[in-house]
N, C-alpha and C. Protein backbone atom coordinates (compact mmCIF):
# COMPACT_ATOMS: atom_id res chain seq x y z
N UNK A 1 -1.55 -8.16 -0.38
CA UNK A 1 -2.51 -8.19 0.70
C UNK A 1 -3.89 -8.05 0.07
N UNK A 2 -4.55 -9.08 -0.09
CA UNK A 2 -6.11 -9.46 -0.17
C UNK A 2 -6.99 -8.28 0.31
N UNK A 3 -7.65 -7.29 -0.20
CA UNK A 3 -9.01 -7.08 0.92
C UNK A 3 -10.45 -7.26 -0.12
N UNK A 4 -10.60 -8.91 -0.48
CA UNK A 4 -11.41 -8.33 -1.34
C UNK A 4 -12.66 -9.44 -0.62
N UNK A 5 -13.86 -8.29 -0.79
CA UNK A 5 -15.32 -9.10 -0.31
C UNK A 5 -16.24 -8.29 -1.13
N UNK A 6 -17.73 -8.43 -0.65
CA UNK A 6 -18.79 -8.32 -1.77
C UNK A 6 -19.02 -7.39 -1.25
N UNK A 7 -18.87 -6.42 -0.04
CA UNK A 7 -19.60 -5.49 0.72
C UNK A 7 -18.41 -4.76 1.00
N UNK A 8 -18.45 -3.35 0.80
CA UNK A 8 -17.77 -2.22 1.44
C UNK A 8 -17.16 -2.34 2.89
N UNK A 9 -15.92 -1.78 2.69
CA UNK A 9 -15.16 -2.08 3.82
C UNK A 9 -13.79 -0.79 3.78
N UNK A 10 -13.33 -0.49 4.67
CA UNK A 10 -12.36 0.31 4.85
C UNK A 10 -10.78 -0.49 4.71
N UNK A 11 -10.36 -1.87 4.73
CA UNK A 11 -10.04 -2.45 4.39
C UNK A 11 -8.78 -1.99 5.19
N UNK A 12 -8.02 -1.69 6.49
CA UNK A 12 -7.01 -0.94 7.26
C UNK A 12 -5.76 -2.10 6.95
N UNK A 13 -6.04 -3.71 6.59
CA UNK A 13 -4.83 -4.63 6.58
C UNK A 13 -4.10 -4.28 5.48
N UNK A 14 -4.75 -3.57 3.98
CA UNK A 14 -4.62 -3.57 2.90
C UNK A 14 -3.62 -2.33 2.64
N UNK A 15 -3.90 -1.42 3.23
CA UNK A 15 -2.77 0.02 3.23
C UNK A 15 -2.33 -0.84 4.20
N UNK A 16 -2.23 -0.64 5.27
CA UNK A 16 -0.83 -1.32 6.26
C UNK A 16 -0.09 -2.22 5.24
N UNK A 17 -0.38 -3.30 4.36
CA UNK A 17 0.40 -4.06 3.66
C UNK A 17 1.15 -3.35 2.25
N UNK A 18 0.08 -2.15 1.69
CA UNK A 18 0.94 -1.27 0.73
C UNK A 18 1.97 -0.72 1.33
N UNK A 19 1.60 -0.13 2.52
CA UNK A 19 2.66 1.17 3.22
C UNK A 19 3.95 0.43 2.97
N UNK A 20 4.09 -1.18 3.43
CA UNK A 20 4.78 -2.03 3.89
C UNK A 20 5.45 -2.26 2.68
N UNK A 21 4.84 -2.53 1.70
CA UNK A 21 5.84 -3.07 0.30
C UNK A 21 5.38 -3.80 -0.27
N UNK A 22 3.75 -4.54 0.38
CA UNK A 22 3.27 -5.21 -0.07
C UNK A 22 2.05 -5.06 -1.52
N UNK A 23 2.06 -5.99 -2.27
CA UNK A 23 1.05 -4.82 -3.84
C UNK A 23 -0.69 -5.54 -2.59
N UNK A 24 -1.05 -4.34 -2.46
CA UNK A 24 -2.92 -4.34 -2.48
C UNK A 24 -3.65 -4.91 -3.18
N UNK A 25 -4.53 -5.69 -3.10
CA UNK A 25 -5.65 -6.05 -3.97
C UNK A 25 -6.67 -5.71 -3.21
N UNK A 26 -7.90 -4.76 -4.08
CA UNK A 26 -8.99 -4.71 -3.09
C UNK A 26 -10.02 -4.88 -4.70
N UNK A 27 -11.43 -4.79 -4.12
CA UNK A 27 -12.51 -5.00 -5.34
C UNK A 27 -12.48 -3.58 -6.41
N UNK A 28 -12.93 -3.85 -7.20
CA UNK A 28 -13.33 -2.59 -8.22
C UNK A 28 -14.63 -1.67 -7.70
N UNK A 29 -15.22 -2.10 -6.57
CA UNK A 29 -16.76 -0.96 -6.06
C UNK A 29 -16.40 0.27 -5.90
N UNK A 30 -16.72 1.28 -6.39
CA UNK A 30 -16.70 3.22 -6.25
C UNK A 30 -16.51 3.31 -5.10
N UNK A 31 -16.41 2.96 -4.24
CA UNK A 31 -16.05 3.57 -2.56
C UNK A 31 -14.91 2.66 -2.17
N UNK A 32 -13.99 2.02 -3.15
CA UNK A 32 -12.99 1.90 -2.89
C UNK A 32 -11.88 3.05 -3.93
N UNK A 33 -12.50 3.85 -4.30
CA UNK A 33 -11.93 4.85 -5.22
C UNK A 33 -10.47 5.39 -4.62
N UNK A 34 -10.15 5.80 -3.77
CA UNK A 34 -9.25 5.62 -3.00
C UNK A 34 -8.06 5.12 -3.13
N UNK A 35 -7.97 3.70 -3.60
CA UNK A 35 -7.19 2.81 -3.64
C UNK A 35 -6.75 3.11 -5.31
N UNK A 36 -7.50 3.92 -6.20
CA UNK A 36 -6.87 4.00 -7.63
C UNK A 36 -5.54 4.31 -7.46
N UNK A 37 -4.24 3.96 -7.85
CA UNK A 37 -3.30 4.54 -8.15
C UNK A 37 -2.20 3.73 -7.25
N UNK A 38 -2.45 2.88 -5.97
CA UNK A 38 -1.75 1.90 -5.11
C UNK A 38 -2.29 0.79 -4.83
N UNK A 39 -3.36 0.02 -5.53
CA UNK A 39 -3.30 -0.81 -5.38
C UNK A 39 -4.35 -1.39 -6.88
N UNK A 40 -4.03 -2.79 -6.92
CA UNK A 40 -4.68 -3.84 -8.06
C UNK A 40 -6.49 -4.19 -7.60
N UNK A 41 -7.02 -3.81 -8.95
CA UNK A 41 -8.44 -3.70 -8.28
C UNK A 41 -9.19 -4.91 -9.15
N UNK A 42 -10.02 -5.72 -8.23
CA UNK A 42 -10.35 -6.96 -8.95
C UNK A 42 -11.94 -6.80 -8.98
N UNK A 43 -12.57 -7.38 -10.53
CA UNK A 43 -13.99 -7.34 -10.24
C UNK A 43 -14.52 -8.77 -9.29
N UNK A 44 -14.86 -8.35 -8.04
CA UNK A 44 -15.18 -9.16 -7.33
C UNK A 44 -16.75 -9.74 -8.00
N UNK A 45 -17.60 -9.47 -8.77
CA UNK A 45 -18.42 -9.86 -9.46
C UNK A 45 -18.14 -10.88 -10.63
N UNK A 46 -17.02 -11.06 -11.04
CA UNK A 46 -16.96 -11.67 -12.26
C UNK A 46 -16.87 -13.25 -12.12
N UNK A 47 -17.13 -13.76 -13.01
CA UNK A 47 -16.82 -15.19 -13.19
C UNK A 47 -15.67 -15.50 -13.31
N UNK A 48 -14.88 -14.91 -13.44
CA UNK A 48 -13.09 -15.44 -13.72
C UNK A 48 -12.52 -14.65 -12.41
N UNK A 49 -13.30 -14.59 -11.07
CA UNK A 49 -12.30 -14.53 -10.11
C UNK A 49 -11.57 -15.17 -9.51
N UNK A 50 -12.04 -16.46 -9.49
CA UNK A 50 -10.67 -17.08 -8.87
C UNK A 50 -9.36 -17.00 -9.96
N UNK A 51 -9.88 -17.01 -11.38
CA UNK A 51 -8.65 -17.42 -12.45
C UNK A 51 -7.56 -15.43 -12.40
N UNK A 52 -8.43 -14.73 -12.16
CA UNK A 52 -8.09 -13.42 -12.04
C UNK A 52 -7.00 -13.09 -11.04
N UNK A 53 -7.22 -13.63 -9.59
CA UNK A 53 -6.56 -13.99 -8.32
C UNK A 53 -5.56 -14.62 -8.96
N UNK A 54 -5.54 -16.00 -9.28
CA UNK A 54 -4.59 -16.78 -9.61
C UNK A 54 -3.63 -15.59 -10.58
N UNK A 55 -3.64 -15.38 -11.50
CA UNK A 55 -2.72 -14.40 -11.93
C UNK A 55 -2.13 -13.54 -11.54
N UNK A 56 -3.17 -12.73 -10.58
CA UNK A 56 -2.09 -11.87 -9.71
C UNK A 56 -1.09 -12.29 -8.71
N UNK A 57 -1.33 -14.00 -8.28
CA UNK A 57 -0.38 -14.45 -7.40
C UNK A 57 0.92 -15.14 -8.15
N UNK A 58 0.56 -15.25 -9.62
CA UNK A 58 1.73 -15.77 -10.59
C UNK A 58 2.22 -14.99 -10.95
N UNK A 59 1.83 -13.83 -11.22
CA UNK A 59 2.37 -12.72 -12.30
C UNK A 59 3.48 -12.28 -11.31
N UNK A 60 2.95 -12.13 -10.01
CA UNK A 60 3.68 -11.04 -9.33
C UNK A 60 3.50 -9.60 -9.16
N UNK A 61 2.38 -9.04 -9.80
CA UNK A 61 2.24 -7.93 -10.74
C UNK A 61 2.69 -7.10 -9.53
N UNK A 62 3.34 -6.06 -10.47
CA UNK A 62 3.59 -4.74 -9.43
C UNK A 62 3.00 -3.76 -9.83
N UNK A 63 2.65 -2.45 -8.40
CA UNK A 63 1.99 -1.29 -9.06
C UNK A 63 2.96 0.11 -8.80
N UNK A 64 2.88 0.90 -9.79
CA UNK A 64 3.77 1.87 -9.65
C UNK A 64 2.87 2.76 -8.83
N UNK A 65 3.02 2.71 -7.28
CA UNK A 65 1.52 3.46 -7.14
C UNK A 65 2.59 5.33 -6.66
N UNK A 66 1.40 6.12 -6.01
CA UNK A 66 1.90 7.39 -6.18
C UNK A 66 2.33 7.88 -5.03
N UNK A 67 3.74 7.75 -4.47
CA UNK A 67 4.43 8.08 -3.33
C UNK A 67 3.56 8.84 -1.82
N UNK A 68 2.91 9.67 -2.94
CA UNK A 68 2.20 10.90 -2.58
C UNK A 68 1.07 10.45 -1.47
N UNK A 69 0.54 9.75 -1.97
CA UNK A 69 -0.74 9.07 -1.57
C UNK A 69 -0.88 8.32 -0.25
N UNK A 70 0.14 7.53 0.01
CA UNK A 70 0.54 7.00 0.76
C UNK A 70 1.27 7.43 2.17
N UNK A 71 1.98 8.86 1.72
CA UNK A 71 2.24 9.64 3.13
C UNK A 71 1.05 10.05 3.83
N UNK A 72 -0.07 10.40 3.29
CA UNK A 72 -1.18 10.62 4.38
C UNK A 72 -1.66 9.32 4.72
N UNK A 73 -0.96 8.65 5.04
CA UNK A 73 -1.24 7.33 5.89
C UNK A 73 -0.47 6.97 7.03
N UNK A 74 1.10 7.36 6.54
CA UNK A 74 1.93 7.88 7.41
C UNK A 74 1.70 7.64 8.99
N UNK A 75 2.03 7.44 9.94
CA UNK A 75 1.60 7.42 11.28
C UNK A 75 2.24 9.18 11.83
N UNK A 76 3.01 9.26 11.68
CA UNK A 76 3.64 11.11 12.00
C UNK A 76 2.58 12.12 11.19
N UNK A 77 2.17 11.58 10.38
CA UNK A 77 1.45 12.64 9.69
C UNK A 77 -0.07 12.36 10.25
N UNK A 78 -0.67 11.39 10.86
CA UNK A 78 -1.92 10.90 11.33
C UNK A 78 -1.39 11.28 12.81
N UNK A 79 -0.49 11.50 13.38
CA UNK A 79 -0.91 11.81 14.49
C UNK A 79 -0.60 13.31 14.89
N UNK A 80 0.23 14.04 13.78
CA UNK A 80 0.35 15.35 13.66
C UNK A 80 -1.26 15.70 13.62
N UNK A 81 -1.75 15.42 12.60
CA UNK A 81 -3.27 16.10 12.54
C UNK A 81 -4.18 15.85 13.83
N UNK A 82 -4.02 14.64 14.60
CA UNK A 82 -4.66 14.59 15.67
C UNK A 82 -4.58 15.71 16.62
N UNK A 83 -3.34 15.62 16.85
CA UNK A 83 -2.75 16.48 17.97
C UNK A 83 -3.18 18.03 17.93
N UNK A 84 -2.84 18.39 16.61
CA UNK A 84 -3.38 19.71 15.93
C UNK A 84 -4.94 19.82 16.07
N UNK A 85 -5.35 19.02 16.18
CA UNK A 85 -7.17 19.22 15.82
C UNK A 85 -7.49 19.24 17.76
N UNK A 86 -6.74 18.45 18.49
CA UNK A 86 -7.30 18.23 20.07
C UNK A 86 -6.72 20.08 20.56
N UNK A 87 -5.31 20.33 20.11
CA UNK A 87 -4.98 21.75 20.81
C UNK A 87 -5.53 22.73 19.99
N UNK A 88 -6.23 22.80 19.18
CA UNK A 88 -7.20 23.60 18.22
C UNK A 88 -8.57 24.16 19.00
N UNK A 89 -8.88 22.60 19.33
CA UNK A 89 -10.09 22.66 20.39
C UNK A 89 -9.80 23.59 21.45
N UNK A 90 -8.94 23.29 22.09
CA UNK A 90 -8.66 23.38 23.53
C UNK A 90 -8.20 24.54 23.51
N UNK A 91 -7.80 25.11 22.10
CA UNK A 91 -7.27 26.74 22.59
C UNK A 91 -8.78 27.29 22.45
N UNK A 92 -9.59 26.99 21.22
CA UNK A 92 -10.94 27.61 21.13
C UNK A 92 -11.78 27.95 22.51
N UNK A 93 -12.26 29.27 22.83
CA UNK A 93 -12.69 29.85 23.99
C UNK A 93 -14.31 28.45 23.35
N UNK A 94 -14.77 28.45 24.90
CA UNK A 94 -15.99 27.92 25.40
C UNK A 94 -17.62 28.31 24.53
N UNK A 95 -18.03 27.87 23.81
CA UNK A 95 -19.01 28.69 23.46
C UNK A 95 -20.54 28.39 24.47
N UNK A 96 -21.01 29.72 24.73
CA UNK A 96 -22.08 29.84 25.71
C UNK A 96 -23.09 29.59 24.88
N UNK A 97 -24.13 28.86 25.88
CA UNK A 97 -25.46 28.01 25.23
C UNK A 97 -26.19 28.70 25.89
């Protein structure tokens, strides 16, 4: 799963396609830091990107990424924390202004 462009992005198709089984490709920019360890990171700047792409769609390449990483993406675990954070609120007494 592709998420690669010239501009920062949260990239949500790209984990949905790791979670899935699919290998990630997103760019090499620092605010995709994130993605170290599950997915293939391409310099979207370089002159050999298309030939770069092309390899990763021949190679096949796989990533050993880190089990770990990937459960906080989880949907049980994203909506555990929701739930926890709304009855957190809601037990918290009112604060007077």
């Amino acid at each position: 799963v592709f998420g690669l462009r010239r501009v920062e992005g949260f990239e949500v198709a790209v984990i949905e396609g790791i979670a899935s089984g699919a290998v990630g490709v997103v760019p090499t920019l620092d605010t995709y830091s994130w993605y170290d360890g599950i997915a293939i990171k391409v310099d979207v700047e370089s002159s050999n990107l298309s030939k770069n792409i092309y390899n990763i769609l021949i190679d096949n390449e796989k990533i050993d990424f880190d089990a770990q990483i990937l459960k906080q993406f989880e949907w049980k675990n994203i909506i555990n924390k929701f739930w926890n954070s709304v009855w957190q609120s809601l037990s918290e007494s009112p604060k007077k202004i």
